[in-house]
PDB file of N, CA and C in Angstrom:
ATOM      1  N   UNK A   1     -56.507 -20.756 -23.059  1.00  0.00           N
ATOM      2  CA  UNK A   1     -55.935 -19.515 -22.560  1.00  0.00           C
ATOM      3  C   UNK A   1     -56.097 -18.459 -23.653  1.00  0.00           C
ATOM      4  N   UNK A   2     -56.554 -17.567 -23.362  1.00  0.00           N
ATOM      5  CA  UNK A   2     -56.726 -16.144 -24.109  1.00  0.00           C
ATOM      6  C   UNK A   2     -55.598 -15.321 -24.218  1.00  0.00           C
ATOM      7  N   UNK A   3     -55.757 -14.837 -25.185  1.00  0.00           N
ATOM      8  CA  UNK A   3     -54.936 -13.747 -25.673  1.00  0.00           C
ATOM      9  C   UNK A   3     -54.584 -12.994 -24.400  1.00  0.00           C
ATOM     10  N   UNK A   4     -55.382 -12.367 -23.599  1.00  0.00           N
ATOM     11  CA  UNK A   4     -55.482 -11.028 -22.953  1.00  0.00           C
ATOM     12  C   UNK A   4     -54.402 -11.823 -21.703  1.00  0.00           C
ATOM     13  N   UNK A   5     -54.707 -12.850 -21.433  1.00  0.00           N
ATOM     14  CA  UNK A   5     -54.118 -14.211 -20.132  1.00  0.00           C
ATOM     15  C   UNK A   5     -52.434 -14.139 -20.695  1.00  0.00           C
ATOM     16  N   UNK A   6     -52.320 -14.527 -21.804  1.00  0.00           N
ATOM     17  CA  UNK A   6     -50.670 -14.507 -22.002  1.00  0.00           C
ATOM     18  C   UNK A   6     -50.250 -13.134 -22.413  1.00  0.00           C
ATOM     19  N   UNK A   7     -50.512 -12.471 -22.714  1.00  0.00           N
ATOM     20  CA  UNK A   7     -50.157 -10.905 -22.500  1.00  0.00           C
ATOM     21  C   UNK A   7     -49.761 -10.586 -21.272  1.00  0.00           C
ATOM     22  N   UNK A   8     -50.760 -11.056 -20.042  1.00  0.00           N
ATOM     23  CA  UNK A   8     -50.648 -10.405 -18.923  1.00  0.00           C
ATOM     24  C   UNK A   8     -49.420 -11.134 -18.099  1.00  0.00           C
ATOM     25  N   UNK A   9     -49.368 -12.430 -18.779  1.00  0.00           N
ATOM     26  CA  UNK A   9     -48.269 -13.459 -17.971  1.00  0.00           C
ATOM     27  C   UNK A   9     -47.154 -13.244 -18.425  1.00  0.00           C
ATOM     28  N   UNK A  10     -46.931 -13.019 -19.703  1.00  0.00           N
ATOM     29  CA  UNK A  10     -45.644 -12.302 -19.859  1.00  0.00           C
ATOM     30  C   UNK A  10     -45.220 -10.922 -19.556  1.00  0.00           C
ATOM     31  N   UNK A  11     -46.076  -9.692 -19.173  1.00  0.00           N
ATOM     32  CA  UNK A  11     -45.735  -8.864 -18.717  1.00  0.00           C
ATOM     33  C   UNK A  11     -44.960  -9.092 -17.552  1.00  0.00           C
ATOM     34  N   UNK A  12     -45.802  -9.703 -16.552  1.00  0.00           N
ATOM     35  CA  UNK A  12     -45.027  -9.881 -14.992  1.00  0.00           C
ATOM     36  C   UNK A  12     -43.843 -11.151 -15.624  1.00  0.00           C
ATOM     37  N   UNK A  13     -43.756 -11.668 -16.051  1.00  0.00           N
ATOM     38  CA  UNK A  13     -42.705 -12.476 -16.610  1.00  0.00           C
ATOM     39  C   UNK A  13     -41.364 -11.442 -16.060  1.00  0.00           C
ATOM     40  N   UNK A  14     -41.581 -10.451 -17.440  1.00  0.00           N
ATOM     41  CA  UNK A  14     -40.449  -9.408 -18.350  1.00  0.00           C
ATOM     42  C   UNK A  14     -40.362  -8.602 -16.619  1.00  0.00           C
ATOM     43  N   UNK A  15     -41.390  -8.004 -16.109  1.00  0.00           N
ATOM     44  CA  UNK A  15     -41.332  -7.075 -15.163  1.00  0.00           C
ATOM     45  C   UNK A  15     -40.114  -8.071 -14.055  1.00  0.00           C
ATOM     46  N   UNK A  16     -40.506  -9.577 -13.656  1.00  0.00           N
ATOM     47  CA  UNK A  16     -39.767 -10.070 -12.434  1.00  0.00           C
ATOM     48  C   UNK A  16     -38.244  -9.875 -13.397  1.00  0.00           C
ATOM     49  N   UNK A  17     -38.232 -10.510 -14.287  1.00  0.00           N
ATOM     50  CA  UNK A  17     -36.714 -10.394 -14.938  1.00  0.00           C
ATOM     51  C   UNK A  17     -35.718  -8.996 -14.982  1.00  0.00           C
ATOM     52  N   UNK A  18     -36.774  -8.060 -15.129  1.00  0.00           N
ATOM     53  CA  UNK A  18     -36.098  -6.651 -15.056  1.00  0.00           C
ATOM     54  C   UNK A  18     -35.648  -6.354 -13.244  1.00  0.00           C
ATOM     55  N   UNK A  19     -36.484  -6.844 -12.888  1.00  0.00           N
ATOM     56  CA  UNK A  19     -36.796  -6.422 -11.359  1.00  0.00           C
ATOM     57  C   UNK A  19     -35.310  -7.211 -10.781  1.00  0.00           C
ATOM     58  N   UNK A  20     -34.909  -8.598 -11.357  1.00  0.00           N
ATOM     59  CA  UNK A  20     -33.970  -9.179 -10.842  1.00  0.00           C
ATOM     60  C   UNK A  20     -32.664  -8.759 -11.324  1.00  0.00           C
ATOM     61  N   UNK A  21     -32.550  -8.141 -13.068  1.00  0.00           N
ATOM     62  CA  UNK A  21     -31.525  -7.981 -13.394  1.00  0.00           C
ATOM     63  C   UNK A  21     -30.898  -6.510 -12.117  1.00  0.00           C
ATOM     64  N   UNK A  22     -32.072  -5.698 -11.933  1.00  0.00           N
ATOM     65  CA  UNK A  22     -31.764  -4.210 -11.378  1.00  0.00           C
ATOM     66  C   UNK A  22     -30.992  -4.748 -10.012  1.00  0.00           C
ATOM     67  N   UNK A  23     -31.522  -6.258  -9.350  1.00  0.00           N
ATOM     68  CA  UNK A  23     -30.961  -5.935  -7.957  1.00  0.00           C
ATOM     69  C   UNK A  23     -29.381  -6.703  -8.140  1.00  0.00           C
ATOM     70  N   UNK A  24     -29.749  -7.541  -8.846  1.00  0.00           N
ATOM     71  CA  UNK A  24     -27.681  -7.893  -9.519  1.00  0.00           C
ATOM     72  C   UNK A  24     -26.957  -6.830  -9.593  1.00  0.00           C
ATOM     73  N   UNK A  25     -27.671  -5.620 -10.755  1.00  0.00           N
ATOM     74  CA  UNK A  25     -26.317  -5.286 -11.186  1.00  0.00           C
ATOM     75  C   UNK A  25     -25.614  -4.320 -10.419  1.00  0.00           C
ATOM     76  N   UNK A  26     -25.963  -3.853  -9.635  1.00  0.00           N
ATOM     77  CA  UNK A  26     -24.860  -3.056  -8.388  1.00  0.00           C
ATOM     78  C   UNK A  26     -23.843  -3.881  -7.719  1.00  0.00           C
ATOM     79  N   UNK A  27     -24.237  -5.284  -7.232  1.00  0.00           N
ATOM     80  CA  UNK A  27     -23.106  -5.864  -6.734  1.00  0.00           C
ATOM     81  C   UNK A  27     -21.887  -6.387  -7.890  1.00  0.00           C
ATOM     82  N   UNK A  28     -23.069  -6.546  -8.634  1.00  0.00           N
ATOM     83  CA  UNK A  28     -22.012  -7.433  -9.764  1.00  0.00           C
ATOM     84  C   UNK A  28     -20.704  -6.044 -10.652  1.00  0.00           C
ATOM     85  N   UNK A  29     -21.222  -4.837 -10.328  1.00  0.00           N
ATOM     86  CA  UNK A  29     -19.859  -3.824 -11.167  1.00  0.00           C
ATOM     87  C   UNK A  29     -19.449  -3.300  -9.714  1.00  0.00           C
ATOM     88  N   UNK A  30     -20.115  -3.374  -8.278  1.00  0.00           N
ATOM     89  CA  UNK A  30     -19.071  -3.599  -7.338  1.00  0.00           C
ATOM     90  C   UNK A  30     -17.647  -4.684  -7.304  1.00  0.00           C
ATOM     91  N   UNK A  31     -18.321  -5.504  -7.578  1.00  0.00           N
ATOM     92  CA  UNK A  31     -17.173  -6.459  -7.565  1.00  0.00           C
ATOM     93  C   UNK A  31     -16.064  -6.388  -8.543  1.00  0.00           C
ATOM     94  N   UNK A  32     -16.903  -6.037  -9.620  1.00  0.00           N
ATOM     95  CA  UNK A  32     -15.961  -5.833 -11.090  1.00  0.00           C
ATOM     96  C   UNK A  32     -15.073  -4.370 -10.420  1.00  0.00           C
ATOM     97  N   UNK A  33     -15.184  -3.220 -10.234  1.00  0.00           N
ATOM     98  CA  UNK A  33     -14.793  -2.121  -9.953  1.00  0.00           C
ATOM     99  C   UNK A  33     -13.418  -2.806  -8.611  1.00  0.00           C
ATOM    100  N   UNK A  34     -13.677  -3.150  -7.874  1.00  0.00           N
ATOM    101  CA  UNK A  34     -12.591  -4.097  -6.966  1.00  0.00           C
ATOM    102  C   UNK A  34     -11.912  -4.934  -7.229  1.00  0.00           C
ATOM    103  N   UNK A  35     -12.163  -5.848  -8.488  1.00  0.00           N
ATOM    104  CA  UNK A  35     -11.051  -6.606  -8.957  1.00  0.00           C
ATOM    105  C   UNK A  35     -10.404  -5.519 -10.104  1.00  0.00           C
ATOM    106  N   UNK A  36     -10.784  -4.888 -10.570  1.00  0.00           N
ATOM    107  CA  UNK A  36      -9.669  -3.984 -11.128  1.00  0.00           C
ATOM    108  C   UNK A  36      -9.271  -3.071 -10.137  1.00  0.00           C
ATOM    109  N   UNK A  37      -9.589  -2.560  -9.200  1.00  0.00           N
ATOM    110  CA  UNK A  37      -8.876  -2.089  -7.900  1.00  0.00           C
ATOM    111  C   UNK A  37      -7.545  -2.826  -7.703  1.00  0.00           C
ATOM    112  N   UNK A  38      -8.098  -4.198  -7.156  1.00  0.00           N
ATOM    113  CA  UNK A  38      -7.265  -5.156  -7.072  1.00  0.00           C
ATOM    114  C   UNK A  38      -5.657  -5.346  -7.869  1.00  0.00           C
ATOM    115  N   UNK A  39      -6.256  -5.231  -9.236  1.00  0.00           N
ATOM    116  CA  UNK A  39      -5.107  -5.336 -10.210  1.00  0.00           C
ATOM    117  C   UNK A  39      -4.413  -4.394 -10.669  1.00  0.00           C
ATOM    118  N   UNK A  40      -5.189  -3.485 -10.104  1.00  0.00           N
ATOM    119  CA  UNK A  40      -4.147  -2.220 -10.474  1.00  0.00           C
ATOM    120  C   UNK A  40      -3.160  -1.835  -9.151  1.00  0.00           C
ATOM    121  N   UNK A  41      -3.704  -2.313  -7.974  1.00  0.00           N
ATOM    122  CA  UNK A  41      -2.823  -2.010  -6.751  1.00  0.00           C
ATOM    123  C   UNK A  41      -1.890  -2.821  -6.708  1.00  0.00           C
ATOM    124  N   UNK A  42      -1.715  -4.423  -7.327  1.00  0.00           N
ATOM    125  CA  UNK A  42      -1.002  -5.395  -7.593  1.00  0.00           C
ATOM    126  C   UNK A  42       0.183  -4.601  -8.317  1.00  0.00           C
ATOM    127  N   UNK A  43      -0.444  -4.690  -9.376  1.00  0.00           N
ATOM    128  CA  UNK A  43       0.666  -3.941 -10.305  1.00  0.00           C
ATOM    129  C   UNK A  43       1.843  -3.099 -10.120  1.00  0.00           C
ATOM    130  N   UNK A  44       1.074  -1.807  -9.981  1.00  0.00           N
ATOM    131  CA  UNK A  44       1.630  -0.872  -9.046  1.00  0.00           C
ATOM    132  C   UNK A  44       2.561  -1.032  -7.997  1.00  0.00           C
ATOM    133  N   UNK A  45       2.166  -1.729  -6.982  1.00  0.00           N
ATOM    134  CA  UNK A  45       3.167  -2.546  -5.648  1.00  0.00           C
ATOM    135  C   UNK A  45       4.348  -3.053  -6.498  1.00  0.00           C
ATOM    136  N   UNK A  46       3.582  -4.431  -7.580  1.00  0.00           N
ATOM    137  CA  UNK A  46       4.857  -4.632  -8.270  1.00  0.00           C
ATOM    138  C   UNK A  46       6.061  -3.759  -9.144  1.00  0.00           C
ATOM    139  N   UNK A  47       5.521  -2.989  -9.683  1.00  0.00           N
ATOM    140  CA  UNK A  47       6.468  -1.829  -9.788  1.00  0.00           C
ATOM    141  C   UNK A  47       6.792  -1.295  -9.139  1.00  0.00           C
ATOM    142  N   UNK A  48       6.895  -0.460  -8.357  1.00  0.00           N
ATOM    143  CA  UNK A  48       7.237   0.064  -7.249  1.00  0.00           C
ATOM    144  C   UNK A  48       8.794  -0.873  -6.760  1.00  0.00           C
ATOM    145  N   UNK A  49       8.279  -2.027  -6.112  1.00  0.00           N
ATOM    146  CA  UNK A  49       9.202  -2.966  -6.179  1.00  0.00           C
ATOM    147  C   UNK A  49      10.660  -3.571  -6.512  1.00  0.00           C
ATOM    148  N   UNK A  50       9.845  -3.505  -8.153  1.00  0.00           N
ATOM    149  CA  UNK A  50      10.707  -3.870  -9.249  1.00  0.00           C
ATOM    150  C   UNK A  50      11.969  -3.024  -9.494  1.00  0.00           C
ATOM    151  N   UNK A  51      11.333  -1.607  -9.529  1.00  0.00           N
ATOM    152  CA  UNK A  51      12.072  -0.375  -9.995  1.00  0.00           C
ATOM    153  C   UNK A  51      12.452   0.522  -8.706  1.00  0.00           C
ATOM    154  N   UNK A  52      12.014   0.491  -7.517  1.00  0.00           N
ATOM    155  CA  UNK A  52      12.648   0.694  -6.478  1.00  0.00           C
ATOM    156  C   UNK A  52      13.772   0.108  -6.057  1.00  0.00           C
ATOM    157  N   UNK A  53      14.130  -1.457  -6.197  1.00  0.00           N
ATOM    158  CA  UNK A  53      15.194  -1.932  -5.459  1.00  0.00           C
ATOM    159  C   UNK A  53      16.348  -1.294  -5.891  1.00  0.00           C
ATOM    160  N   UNK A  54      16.368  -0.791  -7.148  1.00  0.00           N
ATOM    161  CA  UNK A  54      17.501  -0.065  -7.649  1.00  0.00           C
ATOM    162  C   UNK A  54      18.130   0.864  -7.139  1.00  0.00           C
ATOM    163  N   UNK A  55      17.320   1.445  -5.924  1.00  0.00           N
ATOM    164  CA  UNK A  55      17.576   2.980  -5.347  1.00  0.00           C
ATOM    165  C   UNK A  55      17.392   2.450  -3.975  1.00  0.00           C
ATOM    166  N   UNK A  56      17.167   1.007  -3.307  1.00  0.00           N
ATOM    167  CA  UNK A  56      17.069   0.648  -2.274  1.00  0.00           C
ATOM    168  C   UNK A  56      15.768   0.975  -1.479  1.00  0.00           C
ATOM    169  N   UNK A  57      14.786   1.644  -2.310  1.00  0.00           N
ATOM    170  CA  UNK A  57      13.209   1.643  -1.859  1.00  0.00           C
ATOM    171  C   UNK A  57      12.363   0.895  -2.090  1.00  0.00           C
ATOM    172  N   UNK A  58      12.113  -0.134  -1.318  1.00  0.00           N
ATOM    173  CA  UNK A  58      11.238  -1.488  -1.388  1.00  0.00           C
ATOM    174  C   UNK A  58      10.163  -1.475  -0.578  1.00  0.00           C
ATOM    175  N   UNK A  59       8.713  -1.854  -0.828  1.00  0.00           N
ATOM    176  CA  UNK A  59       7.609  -1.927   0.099  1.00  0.00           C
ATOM    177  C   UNK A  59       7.749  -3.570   0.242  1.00  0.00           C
ATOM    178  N   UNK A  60       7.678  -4.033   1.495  1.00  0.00           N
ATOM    179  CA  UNK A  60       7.586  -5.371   1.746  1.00  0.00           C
ATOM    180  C   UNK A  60       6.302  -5.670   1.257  1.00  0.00           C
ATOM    181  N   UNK A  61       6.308  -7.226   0.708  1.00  0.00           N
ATOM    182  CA  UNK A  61       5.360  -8.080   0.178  1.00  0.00           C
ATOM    183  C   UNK A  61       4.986  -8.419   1.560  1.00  0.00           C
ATOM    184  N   UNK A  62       3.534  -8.124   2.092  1.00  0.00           N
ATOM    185  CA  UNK A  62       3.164  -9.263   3.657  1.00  0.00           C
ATOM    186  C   UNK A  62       1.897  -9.029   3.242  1.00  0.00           C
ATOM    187  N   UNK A  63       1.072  -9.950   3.996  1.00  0.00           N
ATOM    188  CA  UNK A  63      -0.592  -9.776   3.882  1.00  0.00           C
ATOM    189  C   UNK A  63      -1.487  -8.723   3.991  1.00  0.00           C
ATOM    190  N   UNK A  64      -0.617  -8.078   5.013  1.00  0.00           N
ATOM    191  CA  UNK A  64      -1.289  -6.615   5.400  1.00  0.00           C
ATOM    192  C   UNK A  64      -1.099  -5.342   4.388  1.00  0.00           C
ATOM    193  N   UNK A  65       0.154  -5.311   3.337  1.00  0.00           N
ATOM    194  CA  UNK A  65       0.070  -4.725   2.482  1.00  0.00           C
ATOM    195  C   UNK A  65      -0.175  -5.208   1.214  1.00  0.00           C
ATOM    196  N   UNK A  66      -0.685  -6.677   1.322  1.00  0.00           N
ATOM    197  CA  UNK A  66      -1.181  -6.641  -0.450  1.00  0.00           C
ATOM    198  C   UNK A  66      -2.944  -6.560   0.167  1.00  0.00           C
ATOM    199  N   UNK A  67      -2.872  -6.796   1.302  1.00  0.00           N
ATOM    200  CA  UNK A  67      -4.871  -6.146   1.595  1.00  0.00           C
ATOM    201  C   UNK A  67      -5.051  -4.471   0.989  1.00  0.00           C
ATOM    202  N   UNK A  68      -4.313  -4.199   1.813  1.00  0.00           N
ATOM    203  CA  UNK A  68      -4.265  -2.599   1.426  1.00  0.00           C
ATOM    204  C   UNK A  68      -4.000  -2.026  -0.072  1.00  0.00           C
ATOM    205  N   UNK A  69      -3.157  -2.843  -0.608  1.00  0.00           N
ATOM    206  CA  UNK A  69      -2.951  -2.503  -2.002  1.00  0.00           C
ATOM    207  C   UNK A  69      -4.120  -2.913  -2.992  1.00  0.00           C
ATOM    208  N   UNK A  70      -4.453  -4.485  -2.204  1.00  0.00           N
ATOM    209  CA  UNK A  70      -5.759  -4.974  -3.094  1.00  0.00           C
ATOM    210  C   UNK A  70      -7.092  -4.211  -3.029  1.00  0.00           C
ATOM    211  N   UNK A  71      -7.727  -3.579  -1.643  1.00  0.00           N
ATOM    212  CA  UNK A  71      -8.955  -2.892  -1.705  1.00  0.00           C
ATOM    213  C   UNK A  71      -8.651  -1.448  -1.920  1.00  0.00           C
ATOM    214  N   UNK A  72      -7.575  -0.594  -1.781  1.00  0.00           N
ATOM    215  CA  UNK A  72      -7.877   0.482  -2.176  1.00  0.00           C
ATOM    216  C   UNK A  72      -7.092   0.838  -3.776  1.00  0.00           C
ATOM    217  N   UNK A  73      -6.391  -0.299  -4.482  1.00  0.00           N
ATOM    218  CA  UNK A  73      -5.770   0.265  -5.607  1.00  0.00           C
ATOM    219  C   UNK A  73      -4.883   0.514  -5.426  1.00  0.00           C
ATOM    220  N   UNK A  74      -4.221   1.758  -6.600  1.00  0.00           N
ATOM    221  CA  UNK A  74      -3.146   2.963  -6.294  1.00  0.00           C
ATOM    222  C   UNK A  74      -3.152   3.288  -5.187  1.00  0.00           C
ATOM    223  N   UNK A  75      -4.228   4.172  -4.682  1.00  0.00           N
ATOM    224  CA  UNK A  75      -3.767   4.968  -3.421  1.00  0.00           C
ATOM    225  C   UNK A  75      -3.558   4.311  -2.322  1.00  0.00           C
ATOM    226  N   UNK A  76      -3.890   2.846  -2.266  1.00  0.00           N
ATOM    227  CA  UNK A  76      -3.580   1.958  -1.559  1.00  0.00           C
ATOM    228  C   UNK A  76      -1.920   2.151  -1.594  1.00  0.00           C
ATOM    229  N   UNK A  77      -1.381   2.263  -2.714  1.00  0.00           N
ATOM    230  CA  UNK A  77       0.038   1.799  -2.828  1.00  0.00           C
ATOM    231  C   UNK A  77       0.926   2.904  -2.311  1.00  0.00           C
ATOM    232  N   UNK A  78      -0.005   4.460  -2.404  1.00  0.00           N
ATOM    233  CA  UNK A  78       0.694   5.691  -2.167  1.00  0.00           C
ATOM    234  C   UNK A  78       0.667   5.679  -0.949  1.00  0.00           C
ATOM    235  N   UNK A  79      -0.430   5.102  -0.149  1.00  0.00           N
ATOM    236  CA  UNK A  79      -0.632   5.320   0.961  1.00  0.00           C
ATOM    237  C   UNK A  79       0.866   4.587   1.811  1.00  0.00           C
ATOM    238  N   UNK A  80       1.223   3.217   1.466  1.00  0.00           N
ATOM    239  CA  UNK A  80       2.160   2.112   1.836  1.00  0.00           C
ATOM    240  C   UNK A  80       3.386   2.845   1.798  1.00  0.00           C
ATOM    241  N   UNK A  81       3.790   3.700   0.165  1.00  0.00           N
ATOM    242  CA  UNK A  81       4.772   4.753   0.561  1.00  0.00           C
ATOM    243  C   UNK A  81       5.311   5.795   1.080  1.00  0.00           C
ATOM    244  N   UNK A  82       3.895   5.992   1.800  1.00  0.00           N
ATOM    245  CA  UNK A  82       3.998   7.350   2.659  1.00  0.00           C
ATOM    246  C   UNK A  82       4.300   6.916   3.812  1.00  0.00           C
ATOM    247  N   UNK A  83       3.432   5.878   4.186  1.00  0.00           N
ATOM    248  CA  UNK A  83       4.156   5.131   5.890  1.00  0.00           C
ATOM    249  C   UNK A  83       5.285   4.592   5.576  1.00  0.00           C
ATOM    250  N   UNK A  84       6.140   3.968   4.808  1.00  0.00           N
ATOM    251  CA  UNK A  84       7.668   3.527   4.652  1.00  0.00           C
ATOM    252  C   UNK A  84       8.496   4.871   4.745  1.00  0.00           C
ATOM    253  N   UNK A  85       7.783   5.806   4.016  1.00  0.00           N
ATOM    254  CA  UNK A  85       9.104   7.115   4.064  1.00  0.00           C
ATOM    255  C   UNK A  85       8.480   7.505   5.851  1.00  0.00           C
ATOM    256  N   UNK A  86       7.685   7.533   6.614  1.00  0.00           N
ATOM    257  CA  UNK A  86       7.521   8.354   7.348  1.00  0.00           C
ATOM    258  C   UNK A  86       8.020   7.384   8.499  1.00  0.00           C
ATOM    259  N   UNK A  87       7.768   6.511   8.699  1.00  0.00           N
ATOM    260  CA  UNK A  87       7.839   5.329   9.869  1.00  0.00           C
ATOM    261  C   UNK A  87       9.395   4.396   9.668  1.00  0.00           C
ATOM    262  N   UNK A  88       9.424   4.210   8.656  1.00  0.00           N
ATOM    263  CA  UNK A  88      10.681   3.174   8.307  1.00  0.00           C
ATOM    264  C   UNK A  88      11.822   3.476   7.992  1.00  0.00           C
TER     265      UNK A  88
END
């Protein structure tokens, strides 16, 4: 094998590797960007919670509001307190 032969095989080598890292990394800091979504809407809820019962303003813990808290975050959580003051 010649020089010019492994030159060329490692180019497309480096090129497929680049080519694969590019189509990962959008999902992969999607996901990252949603689990800190996640943990910050957690949080949040839990405070809220914590430091609400004191004043008798509590968002119920149910599936449907830790979804909501988990995919949109905060405003997930603002959103939960705007329907409790408006509906409840």
């Amino acid at each position: 094998m010649d020089t010019l032969t492994s030159i060329l095989i490692l180019g497309v080598v480096i090129g497929i590797c680049i080519f694969i890292i590019k189509i990962f990394a959008k999902p992969i800091s999607l996901i990252i960007k949603l689990l800190l979504n996640a943990a910050s809407g957690f949080i949040i809820l839990f405070l809220v919670n914590t430091f609400g019962a004191s004043i008798g303003f509590t968002v119920g813990v149910s599936f449907f509001n830790a979804v909501i808290a988990g995919i949109l975050g905060v405003p997930g959580v603002v959103l939960l307190l705007i329907l409790k003051l408006l509906f409840f």
